[in-house]
C-alpha atoms as a PDB file:
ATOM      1  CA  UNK A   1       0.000   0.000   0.000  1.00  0.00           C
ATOM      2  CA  UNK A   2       1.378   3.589  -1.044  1.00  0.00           C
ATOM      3  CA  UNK A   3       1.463   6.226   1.871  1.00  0.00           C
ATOM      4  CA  UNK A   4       0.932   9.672   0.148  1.00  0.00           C
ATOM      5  CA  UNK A   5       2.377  12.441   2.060  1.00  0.00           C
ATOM      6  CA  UNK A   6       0.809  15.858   2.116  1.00  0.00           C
ATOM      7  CA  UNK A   7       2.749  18.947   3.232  1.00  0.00           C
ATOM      8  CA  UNK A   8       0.587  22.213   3.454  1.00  0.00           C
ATOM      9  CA  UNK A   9       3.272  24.695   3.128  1.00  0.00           C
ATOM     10  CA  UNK A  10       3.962  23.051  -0.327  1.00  0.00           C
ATOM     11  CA  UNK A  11       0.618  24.757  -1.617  1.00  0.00           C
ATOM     12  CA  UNK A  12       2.245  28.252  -0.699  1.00  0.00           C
ATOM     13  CA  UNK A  13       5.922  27.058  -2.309  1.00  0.00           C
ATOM     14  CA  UNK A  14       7.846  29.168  -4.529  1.00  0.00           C
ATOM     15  CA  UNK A  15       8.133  26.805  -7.259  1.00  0.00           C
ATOM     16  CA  UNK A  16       4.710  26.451  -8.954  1.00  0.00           C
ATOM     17  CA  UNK A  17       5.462  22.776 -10.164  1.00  0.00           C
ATOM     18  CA  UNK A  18       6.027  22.525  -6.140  1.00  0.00           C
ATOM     19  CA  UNK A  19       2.624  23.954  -5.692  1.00  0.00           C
ATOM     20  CA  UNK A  20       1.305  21.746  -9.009  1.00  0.00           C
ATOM     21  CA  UNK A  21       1.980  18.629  -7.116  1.00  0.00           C
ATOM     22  CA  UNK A  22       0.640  19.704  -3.923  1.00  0.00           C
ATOM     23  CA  UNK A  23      -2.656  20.632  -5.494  1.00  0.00           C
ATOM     24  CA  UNK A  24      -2.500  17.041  -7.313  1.00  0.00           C
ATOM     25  CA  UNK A  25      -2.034  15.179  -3.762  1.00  0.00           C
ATOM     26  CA  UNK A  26      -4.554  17.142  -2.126  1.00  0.00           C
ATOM     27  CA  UNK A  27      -6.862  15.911  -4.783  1.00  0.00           C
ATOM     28  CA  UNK A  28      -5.794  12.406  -4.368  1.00  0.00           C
ATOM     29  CA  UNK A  29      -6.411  12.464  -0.685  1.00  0.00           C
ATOM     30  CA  UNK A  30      -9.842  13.923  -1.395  1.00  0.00           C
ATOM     31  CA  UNK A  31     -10.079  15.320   2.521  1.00  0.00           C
ATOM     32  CA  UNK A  32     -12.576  17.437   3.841  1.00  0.00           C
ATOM     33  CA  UNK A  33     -10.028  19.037   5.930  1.00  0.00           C
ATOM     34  CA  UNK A  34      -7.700  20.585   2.953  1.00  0.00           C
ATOM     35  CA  UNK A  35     -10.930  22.698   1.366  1.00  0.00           C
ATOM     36  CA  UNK A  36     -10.216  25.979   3.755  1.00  0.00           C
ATOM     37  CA  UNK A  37      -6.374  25.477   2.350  1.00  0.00           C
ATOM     38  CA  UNK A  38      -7.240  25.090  -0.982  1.00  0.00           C
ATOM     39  CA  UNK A  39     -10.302  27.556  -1.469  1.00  0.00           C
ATOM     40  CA  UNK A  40      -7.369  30.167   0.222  1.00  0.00           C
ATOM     41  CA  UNK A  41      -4.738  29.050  -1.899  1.00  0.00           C
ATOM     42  CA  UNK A  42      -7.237  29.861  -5.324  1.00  0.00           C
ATOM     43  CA  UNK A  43      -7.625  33.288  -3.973  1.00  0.00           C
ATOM     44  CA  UNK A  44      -4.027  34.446  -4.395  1.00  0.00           C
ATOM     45  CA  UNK A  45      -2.566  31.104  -6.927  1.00  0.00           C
ATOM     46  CA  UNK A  46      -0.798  33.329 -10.162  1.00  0.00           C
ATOM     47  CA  UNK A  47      -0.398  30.204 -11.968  1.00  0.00           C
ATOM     48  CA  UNK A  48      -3.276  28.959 -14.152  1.00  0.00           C
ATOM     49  CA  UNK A  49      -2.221  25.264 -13.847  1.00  0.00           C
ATOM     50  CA  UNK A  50      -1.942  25.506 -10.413  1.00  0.00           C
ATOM     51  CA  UNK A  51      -5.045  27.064 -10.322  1.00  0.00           C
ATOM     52  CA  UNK A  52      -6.994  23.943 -12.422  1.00  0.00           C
ATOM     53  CA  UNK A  53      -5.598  21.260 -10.265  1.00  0.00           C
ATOM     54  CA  UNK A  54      -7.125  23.328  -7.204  1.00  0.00           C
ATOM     55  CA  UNK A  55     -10.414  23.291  -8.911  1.00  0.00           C
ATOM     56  CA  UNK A  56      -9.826  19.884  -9.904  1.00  0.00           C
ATOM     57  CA  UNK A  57      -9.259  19.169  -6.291  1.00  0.00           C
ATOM     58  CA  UNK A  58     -12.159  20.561  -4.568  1.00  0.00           C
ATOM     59  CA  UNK A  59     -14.550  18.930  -6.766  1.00  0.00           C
ATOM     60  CA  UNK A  60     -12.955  16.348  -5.266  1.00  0.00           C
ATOM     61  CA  UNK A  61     -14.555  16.870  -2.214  1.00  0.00           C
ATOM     62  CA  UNK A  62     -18.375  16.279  -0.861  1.00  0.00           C
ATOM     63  CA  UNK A  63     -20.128  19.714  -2.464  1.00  0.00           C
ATOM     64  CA  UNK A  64     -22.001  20.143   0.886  1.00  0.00           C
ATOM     65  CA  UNK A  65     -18.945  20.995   1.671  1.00  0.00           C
ATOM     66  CA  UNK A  66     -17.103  22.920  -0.448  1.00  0.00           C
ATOM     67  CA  UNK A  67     -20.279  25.084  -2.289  1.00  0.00           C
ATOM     68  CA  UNK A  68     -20.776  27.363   0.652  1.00  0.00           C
ATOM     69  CA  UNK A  69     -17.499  27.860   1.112  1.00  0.00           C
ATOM     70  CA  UNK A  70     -17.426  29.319  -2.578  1.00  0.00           C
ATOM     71  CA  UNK A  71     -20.509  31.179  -2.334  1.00  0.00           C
ATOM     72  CA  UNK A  72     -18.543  33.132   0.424  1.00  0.00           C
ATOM     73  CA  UNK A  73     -15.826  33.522  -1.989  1.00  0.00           C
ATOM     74  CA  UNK A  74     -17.968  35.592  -4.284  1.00  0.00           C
ATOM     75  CA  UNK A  75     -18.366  38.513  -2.264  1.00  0.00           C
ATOM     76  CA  UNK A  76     -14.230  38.425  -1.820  1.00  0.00           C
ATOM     77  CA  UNK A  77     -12.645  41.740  -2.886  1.00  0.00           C
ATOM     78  CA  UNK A  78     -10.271  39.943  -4.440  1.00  0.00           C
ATOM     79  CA  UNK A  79     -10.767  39.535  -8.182  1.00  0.00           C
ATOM     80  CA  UNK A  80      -9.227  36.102  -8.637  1.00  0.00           C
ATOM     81  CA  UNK A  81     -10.878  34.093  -5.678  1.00  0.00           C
ATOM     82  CA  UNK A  82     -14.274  35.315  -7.426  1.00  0.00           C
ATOM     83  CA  UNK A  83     -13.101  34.178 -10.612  1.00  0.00           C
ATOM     84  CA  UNK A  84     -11.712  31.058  -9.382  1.00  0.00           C
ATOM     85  CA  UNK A  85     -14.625  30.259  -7.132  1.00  0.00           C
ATOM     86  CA  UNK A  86     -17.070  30.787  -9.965  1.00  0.00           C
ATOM     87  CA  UNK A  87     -14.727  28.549 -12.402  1.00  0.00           C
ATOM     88  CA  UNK A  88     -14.861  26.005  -9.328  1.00  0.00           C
ATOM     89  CA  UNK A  89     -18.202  26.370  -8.602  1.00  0.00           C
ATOM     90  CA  UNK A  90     -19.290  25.661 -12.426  1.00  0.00           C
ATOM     91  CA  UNK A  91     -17.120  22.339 -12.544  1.00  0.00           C
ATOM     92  CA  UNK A  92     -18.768  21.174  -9.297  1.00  0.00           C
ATOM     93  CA  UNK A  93     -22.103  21.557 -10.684  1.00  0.00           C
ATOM     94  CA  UNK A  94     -24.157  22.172  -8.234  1.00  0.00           C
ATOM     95  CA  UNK A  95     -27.354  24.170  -8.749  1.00  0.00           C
ATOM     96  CA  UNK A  96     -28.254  25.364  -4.972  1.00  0.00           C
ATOM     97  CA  UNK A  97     -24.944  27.685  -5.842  1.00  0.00           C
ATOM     98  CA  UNK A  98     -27.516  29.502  -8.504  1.00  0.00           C
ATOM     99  CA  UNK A  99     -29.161  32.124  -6.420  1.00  0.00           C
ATOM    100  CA  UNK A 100     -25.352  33.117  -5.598  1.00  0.00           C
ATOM    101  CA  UNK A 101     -24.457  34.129  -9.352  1.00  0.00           C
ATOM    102  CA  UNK A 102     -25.755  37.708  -8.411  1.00  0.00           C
ATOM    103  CA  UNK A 103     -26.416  40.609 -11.361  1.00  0.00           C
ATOM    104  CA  UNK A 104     -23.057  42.167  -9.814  1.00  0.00           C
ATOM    105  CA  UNK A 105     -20.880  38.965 -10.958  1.00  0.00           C
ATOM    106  CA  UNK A 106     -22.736  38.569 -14.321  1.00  0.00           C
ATOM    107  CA  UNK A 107     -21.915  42.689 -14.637  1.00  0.00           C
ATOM    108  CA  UNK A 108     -18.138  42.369 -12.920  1.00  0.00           C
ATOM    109  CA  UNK A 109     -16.173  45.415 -14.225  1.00  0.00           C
ATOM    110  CA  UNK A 110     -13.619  42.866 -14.023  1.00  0.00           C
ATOM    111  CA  UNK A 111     -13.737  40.707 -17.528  1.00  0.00           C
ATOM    112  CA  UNK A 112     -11.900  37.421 -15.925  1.00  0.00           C
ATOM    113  CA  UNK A 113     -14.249  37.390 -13.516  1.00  0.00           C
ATOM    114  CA  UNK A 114     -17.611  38.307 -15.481  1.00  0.00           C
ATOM    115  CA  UNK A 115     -16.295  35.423 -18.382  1.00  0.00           C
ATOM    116  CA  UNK A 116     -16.417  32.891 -15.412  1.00  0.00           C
ATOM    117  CA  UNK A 117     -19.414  34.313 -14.016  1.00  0.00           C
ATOM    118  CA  UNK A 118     -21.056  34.092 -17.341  1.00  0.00           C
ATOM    119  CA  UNK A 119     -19.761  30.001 -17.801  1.00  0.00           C
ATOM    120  CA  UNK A 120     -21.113  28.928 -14.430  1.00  0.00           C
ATOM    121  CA  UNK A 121     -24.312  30.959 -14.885  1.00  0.00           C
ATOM    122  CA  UNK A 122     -25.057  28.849 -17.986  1.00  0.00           C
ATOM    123  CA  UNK A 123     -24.077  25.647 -16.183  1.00  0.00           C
ATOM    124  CA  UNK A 124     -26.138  26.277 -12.885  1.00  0.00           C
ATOM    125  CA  UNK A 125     -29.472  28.249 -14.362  1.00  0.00           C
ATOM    126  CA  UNK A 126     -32.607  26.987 -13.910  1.00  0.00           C
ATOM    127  CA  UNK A 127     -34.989  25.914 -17.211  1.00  0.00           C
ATOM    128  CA  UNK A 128     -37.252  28.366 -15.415  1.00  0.00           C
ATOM    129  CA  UNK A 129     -34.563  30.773 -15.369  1.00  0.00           C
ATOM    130  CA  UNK A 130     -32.956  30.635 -18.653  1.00  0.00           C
ATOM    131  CA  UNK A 131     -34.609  33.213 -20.701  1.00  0.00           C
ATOM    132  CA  UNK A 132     -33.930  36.033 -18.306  1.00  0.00           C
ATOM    133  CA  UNK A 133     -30.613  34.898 -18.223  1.00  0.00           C
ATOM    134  CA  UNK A 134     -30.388  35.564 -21.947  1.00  0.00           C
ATOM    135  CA  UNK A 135     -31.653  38.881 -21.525  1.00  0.00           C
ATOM    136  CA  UNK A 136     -29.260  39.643 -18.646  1.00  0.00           C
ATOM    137  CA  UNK A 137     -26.697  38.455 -20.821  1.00  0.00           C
ATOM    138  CA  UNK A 138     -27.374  40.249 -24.062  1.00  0.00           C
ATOM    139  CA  UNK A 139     -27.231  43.540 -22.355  1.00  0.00           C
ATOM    140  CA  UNK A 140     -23.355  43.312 -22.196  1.00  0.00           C
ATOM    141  CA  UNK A 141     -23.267  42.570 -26.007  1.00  0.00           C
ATOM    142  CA  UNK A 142     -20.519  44.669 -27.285  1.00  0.00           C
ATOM    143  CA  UNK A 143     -18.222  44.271 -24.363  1.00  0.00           C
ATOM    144  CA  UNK A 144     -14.205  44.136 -24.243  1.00  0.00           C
ATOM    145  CA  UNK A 145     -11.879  42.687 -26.443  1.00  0.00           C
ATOM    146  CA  UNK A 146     -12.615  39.667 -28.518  1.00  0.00           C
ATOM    147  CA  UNK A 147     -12.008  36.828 -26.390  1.00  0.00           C
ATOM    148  CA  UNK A 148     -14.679  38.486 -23.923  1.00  0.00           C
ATOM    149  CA  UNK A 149     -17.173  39.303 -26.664  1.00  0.00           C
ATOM    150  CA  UNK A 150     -15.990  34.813 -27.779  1.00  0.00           C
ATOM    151  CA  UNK A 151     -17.254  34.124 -24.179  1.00  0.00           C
ATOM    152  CA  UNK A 152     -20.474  36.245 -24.179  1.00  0.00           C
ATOM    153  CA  UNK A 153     -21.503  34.700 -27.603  1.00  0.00           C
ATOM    154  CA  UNK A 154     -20.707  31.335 -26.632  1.00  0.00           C
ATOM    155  CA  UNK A 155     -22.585  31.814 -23.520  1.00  0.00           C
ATOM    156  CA  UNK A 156     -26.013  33.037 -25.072  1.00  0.00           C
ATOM    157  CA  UNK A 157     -25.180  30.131 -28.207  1.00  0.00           C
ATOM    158  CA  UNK A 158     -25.823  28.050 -24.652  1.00  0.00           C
ATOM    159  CA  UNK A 159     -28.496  29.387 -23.549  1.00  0.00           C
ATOM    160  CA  UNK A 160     -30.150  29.244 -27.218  1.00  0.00           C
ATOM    161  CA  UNK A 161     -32.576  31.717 -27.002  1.00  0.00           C
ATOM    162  CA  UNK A 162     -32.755  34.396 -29.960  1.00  0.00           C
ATOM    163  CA  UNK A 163     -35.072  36.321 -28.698  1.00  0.00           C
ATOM    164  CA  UNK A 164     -32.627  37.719 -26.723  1.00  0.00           C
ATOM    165  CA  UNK A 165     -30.601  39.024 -28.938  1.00  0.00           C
ATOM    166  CA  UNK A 166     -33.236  41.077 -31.073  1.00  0.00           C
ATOM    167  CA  UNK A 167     -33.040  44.158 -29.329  1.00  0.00           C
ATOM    168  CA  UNK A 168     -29.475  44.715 -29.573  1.00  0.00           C
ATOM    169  CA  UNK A 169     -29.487  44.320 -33.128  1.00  0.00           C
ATOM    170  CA  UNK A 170     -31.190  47.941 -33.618  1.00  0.00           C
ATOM    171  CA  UNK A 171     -28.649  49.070 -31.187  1.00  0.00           C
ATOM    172  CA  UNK A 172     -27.200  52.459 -32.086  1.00  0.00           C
ATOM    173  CA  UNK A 173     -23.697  51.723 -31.075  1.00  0.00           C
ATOM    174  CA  UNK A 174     -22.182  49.533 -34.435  1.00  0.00           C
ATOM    175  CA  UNK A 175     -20.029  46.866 -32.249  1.00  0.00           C
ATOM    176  CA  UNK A 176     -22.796  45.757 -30.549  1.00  0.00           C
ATOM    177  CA  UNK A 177     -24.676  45.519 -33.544  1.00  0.00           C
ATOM    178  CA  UNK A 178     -22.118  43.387 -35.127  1.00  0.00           C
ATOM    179  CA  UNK A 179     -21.974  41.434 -32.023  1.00  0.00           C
ATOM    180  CA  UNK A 180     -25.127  40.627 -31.819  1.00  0.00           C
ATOM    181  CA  UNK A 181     -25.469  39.512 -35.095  1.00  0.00           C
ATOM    182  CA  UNK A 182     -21.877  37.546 -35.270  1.00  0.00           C
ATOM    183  CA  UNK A 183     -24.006  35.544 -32.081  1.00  0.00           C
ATOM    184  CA  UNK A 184     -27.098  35.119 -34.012  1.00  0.00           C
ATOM    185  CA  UNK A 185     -25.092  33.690 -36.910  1.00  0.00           C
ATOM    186  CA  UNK A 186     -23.447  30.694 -34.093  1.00  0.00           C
ATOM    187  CA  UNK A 187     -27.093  30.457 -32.847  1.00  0.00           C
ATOM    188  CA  UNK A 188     -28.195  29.623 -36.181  1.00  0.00           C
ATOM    189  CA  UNK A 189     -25.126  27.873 -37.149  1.00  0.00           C
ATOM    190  CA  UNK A 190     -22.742  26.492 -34.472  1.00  0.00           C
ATOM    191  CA  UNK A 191     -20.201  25.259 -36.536  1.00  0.00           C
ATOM    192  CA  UNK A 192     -19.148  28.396 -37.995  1.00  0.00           C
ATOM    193  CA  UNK A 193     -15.680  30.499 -36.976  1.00  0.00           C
ATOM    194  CA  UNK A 194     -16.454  33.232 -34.562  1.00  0.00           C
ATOM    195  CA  UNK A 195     -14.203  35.776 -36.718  1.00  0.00           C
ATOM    196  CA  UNK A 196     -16.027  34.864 -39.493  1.00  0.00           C
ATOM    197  CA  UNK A 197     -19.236  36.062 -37.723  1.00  0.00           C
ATOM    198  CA  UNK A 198     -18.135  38.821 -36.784  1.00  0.00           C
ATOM    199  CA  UNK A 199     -16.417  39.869 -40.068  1.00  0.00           C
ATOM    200  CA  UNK A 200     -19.555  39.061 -41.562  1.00  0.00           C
ATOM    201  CA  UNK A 201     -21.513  40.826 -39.182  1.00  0.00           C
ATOM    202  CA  UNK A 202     -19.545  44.587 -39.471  1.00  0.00           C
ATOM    203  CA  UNK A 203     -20.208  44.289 -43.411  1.00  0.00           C
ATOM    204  CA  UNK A 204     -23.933  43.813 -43.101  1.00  0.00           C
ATOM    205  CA  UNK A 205     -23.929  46.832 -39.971  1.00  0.00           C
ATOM    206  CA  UNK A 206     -22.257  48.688 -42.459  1.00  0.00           C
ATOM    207  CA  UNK A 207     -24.377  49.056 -45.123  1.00  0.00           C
ATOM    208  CA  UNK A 208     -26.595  50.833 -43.313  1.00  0.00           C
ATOM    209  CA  UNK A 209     -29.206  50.202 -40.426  1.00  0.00           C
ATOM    210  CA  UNK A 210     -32.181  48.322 -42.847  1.00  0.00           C
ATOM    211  CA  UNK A 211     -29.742  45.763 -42.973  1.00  0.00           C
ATOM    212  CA  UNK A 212     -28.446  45.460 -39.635  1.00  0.00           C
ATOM    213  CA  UNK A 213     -32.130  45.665 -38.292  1.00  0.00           C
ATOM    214  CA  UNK A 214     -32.959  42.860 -40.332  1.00  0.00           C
ATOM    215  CA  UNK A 215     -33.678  39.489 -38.680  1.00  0.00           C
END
């Protein structure tokens, strides 16, 4: 029988492959004890492989136990343990975390956290709930850089609900025209490239707003 030895300063290491393999044998051991350790170490963990293998740890763990220690997370002033707990909380699954994903996450000025807050929104929503999901969604159409506006479309693609998007395609501002139509266009066809859409999209917004309008 293999003994596997855990040391707790080795999460807080200065070598991330250090901190890698502590995350992995926390994981292993799957104990109740380690989630306060681990939930901390997410909080403040610069490395994004470091930062999966705590995920992948906690959902490890019995989700009575670690959820409400994540919802707590959320209100955290810290950026990444919001981020990270969302991104946790979406792999874990577990839908009594829903009333948690607040308007305030979904509208987080910061775009790390709102992406995440967006995925585990999708993953934990309600059927009930979906639609005005959607709609909460589609308001941010037009947001940040493209691999935010990749994560919003992708997100409402999800969801599946058109409807959603109408209004913003009469939207005076152009880039959230085209973004709403670049989404329509992977609603209506999943397989196709995202820059494609979009591309697409800004040629039909400008030729004037008949065309963007159109549905």
């Amino acid at each position: 029988m293999v003994t596997i030895h855990y040391s707790p300063a080795a999460l807080g290491a200065g070598n991330s492959s250090t901190r890698l393999r502590a995350a992995l044998t926390a994981g292993t051991l799957a104990d109740p004890g380690l989630a306060d350790a681990l939930i901390a170490r997410c909080a403040i963990e610069p490395d994004f492989f470091v930062r999966d293998m705590l995920t992948w740890a906690l959902t490890r763990l019995p989700a009575d136990i670690t959820v409400p220690k994540l919802v707590t997370e959320l209100r955290s002033g810290r950026a990444r343990a919001r981020g990270q707990a969302l991104h946790t909380l979406s792999k874990i699954g577990d839908r009594t975390a829903w009333p948690a994903i607040t308007r305030s996450l979904l509208h987080d000025p910061d775009d790390e956290v709102a992406r995440s807050a967006w995925r585990a929104a999708v993953v934990l929503v309600p059927p009930a709930e979906r639609a005005n999901l959607a709609a909460e969604l589609a308001v941010q159409l037009g947001r940040g850089d493209r691999t935010v506006q990749l994560s919003l479309s992708r997100a409402l693609v999800a969801l599946g609900d058109a409807a959603a998007l109408r209004p913003r395609l009469g939207h005076p501002d152009p880039g959230v025209r085209a973004h709403a139509r670049a989404t329509q266009r992977l609603l209506h066809d999943p397989d196709a490239g995202f820059d494609l859409a979009v591309d697409e999209a800004k040629r039909i917004v400008a030729l004037g707003p008949e065309r963007s309008t159109a549905c």
